[in-house]
Protein backbone atom coordinates (compact mmCIF):
# COMPACT_ATOMS: atom_id res chain seq x y z
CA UNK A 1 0.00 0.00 0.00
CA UNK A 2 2.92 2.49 0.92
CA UNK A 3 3.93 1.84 -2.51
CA UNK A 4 1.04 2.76 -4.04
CA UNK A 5 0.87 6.00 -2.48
CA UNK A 6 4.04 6.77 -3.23
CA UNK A 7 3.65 5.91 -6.85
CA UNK A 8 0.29 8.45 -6.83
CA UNK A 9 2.19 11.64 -7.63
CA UNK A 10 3.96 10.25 -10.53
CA UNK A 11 0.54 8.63 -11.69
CA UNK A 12 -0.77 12.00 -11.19
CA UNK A 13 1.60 13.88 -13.24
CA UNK A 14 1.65 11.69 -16.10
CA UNK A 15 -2.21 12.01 -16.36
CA UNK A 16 -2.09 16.30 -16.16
CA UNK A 17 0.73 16.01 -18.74
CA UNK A 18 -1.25 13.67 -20.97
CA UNK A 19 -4.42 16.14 -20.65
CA UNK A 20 -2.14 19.15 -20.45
CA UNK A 21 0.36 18.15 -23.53
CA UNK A 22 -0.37 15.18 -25.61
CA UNK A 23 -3.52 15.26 -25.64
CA UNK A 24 -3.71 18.61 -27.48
CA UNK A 25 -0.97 17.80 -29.88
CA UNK A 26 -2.96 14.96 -30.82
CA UNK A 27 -6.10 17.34 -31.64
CA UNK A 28 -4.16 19.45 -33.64
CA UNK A 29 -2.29 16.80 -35.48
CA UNK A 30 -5.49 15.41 -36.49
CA UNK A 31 -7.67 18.50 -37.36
CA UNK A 32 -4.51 19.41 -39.80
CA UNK A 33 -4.83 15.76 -41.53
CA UNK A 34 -8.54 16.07 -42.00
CA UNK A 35 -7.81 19.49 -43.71
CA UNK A 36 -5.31 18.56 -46.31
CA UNK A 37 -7.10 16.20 -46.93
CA UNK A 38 -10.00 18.13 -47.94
CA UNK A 39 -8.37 20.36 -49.82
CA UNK A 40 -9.87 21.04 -52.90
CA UNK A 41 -9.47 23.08 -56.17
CA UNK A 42 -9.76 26.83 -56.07
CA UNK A 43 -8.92 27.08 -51.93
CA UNK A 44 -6.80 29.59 -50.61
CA UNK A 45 -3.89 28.25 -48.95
CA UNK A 46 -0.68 29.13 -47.03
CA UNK A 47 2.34 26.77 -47.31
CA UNK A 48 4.18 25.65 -44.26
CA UNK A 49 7.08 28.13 -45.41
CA UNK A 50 4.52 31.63 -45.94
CA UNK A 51 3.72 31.04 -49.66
CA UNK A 52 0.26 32.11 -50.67
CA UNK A 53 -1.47 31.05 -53.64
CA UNK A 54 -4.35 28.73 -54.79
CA UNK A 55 -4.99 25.20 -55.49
CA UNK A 56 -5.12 24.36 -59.22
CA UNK A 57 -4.98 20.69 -59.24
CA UNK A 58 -4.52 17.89 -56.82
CA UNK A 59 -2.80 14.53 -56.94
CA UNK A 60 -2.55 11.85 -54.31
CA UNK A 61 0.61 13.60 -52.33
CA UNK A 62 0.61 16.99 -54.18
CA UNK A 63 -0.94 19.55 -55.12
CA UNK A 64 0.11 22.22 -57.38
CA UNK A 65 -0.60 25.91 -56.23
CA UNK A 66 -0.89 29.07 -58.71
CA UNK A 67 1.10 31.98 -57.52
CA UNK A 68 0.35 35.23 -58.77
CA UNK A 69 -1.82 34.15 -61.48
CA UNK A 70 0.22 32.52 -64.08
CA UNK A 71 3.15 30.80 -61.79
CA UNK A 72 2.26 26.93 -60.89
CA UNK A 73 4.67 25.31 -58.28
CA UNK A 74 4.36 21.44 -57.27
CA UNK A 75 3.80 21.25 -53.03
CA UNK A 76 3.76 18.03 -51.34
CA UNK A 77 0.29 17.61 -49.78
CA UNK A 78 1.91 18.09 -46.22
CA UNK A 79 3.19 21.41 -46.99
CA UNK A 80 0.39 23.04 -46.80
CA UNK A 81 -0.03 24.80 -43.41
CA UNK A 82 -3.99 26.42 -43.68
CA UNK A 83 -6.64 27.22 -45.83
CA UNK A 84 -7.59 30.90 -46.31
CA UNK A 85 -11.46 32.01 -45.51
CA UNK A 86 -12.77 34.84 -46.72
């Protein structure tokens, strides 16, 4: 039993971290899967590195983005960091 208790503090922290850290991460990790994954053609998006342009076409891990109108660059599908609401 003295064990226990002193094994309750350490059981303790591990659970705030989990709810406090992990837990979170895990949320966010997710939500940004589900989103580049519904990317489709004529969103706004930001890359990962601050590029802005538009989705022209889509492939199964990329998707080309028109930059300034006329300038098409090839992004893996991971690179993209949001989509743009008006």
């Amino acid at each position: 039993m003295e064990q226990l208790v002193g094994l309750l503090p350490i059981l303790i922290m591990f659970v705030a971290m989990w709810f406090i850290l992990i837990r979170p991460a895990q949320k966010r990790q997710k939500a940004t899967v589900q989103m580049q994954s519904n990317l489709k053609r004529g969103d706004q998006v930001v890359t990962i590195g601050g590029l802005h342009g538009e989705v022209d076409a889509i492939e199964d891990t990329a998707v080309y983005i028109i930059v300034d109108g006329k300038t098409r660059l090839k992004f893996e599908r991971q690179a993209i960091g949001r989509i743009i609401t008006p």
